[in-house]
C-alpha atoms as a PDB file:
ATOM      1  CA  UNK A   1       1.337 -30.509  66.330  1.00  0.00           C
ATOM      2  CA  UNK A   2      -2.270 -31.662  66.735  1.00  0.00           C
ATOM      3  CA  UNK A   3      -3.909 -33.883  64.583  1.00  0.00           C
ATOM      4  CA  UNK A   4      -6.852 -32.093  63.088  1.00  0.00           C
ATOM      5  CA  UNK A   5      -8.583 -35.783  62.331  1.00  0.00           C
ATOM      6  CA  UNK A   6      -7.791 -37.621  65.752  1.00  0.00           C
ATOM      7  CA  UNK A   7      -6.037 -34.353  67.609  1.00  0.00           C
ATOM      8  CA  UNK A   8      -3.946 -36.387  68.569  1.00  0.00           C
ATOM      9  CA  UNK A   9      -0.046 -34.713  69.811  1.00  0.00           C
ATOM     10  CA  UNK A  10       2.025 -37.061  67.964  1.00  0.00           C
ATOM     11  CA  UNK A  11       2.890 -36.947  64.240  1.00  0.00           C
ATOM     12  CA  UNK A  12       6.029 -36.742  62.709  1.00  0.00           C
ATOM     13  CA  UNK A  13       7.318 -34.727  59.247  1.00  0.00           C
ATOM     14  CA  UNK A  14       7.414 -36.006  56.023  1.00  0.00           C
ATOM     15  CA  UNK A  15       8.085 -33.144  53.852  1.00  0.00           C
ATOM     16  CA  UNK A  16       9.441 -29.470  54.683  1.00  0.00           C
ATOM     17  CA  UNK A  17       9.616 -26.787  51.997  1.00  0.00           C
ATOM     18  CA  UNK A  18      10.207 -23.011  51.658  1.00  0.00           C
ATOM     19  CA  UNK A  19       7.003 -21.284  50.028  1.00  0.00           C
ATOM     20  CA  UNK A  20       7.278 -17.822  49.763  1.00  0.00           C
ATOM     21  CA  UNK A  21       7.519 -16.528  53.382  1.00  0.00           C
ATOM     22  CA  UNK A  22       6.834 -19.253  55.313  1.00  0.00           C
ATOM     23  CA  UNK A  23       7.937 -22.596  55.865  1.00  0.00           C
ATOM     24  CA  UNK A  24       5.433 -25.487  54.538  1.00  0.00           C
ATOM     25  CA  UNK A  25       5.479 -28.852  56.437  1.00  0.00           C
ATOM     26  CA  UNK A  26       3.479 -31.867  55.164  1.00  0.00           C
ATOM     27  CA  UNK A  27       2.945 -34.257  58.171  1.00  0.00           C
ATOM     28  CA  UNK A  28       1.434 -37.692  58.854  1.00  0.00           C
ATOM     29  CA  UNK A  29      -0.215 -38.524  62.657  1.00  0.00           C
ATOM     30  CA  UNK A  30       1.432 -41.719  64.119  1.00  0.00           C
ATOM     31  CA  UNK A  31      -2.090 -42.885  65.864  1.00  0.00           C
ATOM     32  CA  UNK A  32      -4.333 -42.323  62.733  1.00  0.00           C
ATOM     33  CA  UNK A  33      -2.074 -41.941  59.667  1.00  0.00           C
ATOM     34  CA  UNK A  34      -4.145 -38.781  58.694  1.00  0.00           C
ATOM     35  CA  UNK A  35      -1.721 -36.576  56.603  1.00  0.00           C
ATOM     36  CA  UNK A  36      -1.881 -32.743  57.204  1.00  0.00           C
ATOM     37  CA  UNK A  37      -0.390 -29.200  56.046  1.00  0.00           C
ATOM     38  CA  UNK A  38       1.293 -26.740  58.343  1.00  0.00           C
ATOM     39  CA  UNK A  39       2.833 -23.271  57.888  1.00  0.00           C
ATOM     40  CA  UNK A  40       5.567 -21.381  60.108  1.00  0.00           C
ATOM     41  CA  UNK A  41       5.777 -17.952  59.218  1.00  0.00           C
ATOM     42  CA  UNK A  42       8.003 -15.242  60.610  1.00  0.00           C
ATOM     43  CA  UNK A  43       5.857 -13.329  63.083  1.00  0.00           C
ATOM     44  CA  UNK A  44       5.604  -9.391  61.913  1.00  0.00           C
ATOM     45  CA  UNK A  45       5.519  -6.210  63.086  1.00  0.00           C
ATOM     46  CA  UNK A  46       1.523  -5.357  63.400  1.00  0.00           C
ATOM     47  CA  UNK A  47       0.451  -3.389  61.014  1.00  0.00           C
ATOM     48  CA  UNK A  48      -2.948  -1.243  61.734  1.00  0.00           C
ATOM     49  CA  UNK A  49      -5.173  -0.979  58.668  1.00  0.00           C
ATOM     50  CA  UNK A  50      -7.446   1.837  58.353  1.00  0.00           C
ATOM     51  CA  UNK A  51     -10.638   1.352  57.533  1.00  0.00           C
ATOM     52  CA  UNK A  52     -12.758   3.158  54.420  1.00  0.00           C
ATOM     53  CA  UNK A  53     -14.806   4.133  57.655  1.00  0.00           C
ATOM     54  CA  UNK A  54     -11.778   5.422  59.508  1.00  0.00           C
ATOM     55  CA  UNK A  55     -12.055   2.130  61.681  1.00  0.00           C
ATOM     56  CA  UNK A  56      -8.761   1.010  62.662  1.00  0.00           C
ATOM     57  CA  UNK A  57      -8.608  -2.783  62.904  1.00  0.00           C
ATOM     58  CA  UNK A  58      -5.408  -5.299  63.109  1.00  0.00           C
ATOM     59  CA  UNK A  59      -4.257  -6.285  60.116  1.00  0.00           C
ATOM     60  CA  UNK A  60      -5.560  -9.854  59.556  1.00  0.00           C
ATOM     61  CA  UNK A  61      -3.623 -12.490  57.426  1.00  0.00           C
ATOM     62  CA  UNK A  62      -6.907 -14.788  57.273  1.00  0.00           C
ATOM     63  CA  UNK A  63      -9.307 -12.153  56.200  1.00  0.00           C
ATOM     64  CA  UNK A  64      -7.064 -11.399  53.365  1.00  0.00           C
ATOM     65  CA  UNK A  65      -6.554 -14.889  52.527  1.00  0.00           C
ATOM     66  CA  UNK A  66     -10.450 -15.180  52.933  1.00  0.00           C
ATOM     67  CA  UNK A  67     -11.378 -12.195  50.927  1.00  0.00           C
ATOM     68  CA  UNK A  68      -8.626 -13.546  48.225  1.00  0.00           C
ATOM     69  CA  UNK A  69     -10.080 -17.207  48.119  1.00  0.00           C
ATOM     70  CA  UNK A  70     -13.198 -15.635  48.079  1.00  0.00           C
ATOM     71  CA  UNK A  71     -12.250 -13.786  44.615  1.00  0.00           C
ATOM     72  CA  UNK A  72     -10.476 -16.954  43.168  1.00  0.00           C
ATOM     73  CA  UNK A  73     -13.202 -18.917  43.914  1.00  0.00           C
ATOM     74  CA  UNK A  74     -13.855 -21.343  40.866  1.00  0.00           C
ATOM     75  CA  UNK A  75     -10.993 -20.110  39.459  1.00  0.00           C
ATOM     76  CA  UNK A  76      -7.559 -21.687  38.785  1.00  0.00           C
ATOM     77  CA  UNK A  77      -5.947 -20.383  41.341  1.00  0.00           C
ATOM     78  CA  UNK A  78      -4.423 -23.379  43.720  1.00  0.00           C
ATOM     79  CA  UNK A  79      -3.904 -21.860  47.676  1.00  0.00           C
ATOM     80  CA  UNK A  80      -0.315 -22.104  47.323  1.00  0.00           C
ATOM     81  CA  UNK A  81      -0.529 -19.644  45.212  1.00  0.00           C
ATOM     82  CA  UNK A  82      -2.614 -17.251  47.572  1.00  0.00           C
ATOM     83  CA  UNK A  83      -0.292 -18.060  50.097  1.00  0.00           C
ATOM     84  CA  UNK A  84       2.325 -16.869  48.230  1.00  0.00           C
ATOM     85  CA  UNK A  85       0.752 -13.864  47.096  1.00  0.00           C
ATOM     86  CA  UNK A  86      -0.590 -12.927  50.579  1.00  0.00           C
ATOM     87  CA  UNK A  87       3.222 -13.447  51.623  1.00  0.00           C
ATOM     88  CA  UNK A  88       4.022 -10.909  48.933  1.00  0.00           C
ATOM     89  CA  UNK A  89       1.476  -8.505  50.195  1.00  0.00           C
ATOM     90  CA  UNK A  90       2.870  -9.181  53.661  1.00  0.00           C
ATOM     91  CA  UNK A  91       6.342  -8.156  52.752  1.00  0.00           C
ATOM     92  CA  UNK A  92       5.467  -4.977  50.994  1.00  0.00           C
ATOM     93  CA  UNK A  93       3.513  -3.974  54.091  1.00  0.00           C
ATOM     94  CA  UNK A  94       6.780  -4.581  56.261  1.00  0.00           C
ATOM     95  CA  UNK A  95       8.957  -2.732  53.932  1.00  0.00           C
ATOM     96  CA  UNK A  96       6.471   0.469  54.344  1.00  0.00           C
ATOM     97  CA  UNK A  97       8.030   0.383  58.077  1.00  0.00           C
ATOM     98  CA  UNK A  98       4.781   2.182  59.052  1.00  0.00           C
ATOM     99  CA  UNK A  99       2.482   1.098  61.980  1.00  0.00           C
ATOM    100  CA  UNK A 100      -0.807   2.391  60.010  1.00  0.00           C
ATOM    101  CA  UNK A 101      -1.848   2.080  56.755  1.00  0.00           C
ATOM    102  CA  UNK A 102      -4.765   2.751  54.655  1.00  0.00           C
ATOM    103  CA  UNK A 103      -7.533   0.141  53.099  1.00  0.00           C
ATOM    104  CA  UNK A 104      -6.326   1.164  49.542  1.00  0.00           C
ATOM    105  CA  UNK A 105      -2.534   0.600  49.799  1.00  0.00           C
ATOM    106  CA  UNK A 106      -3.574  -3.463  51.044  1.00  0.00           C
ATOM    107  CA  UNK A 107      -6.377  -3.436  48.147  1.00  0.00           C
ATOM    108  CA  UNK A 108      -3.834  -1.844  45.626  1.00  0.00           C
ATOM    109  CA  UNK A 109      -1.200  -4.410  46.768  1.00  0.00           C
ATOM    110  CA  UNK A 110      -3.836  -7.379  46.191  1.00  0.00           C
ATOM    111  CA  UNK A 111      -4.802  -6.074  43.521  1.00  0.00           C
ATOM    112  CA  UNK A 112      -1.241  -5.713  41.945  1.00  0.00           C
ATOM    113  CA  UNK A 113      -0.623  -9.447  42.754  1.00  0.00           C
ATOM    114  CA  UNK A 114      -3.927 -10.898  40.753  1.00  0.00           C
ATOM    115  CA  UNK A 115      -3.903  -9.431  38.106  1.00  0.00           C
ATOM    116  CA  UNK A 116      -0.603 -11.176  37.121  1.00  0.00           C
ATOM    117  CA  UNK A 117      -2.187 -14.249  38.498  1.00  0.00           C
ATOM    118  CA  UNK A 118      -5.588 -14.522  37.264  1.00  0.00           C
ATOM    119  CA  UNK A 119      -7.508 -11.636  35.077  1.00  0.00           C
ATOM    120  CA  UNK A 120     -11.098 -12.646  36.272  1.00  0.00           C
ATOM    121  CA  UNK A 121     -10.417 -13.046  40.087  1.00  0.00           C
ATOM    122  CA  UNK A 122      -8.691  -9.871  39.790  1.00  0.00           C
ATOM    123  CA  UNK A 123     -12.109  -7.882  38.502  1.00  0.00           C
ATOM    124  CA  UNK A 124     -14.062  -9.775  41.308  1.00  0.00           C
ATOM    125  CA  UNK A 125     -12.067  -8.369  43.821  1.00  0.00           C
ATOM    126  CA  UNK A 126     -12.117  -5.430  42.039  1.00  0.00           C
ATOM    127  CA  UNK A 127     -15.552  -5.228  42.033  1.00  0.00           C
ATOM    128  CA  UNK A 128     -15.603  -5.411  46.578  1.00  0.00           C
ATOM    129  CA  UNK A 129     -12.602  -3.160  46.893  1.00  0.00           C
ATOM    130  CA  UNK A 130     -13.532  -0.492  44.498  1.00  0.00           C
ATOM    131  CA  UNK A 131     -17.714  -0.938  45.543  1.00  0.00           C
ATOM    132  CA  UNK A 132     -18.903  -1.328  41.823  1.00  0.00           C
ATOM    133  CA  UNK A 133     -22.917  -0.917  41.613  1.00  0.00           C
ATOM    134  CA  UNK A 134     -23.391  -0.905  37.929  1.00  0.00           C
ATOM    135  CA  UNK A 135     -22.482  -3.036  35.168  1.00  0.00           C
ATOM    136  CA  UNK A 136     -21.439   0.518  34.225  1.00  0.00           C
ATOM    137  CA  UNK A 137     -19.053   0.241  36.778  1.00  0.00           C
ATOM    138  CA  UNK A 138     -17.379  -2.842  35.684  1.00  0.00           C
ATOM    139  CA  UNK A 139     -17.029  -2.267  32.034  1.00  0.00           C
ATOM    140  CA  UNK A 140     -15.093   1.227  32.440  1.00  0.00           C
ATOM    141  CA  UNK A 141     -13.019  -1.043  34.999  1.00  0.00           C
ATOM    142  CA  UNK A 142     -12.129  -2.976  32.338  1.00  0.00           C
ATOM    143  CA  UNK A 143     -12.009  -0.782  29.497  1.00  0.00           C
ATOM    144  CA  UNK A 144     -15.380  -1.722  27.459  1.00  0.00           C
ATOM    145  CA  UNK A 145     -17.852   1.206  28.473  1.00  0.00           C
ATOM    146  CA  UNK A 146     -19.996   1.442  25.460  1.00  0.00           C
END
């Protein structure tokens, strides 16, 4: 591995662990002593997601970690968690055993995994995925439409 502080090519292990899907290693550079993170993950079948447009794009592991993060923000939600749950959503994808798949079966999967993780990160992403524009929109979301 490169360093990401020196980029240097020589560091060696300290810790390995099994998180969800992946394998986490925790490593420390021999020329700058700069401790870093790494993931190995089991490389999948691609998946095509289609769009709300009818796009077709890859699907993309860091723009669902992004858009995740991104709805946990401030929130206490630690990454190994969205890891985890992005593994989650991974696997479910893979069990389909289809090559396409729509935007709402990845935004009902995400949306299945936060809201046993975090109620208010789950109505944020909510909020993207299901394109709220009214506070109208939100309460009958969840469940308070006066």
């Amino acid at each position: 591995m490169i360093c990401p502080h020196c980029k240097a090519d020589n560091d060696k292990v300290i810790e390995t662990r099994a998180s969800g899907d992946s394998i986490r290693r925790r490593r420390e550079c021999l020329d700058c002593a700069t401790r870093f993170t790494t993931y190995e993950y089991v490389e999948k079948v691609s998946v095509t997601v289609v769009k709300r447009d009818g796009r077709r794009e890859p699907f993309g592991r860091e723009k669902l970690i992004s858009g995740i993060r991104k709805a946990c923000a401030k929130r206490p939600v630690s990454n190994e968690k969205i890891d985890d749950m992005v593994a989650l959503v991974e696997n479910e994808l893979a069990q389909l055993k289809q090559t396409e798949v729509s935007y709402a079966v990845v935004g009902d999967l995400v949306m299945k995994e936060l809201s046993k993780i975090d109620p208010v990160a789950y109505v944020r992403f909510a909020s993207v995925y299901k394109e709220f524009r009214e506070v109208k929109d939100f309460t009958t979301f969840v469940g308070k439409d006066d």
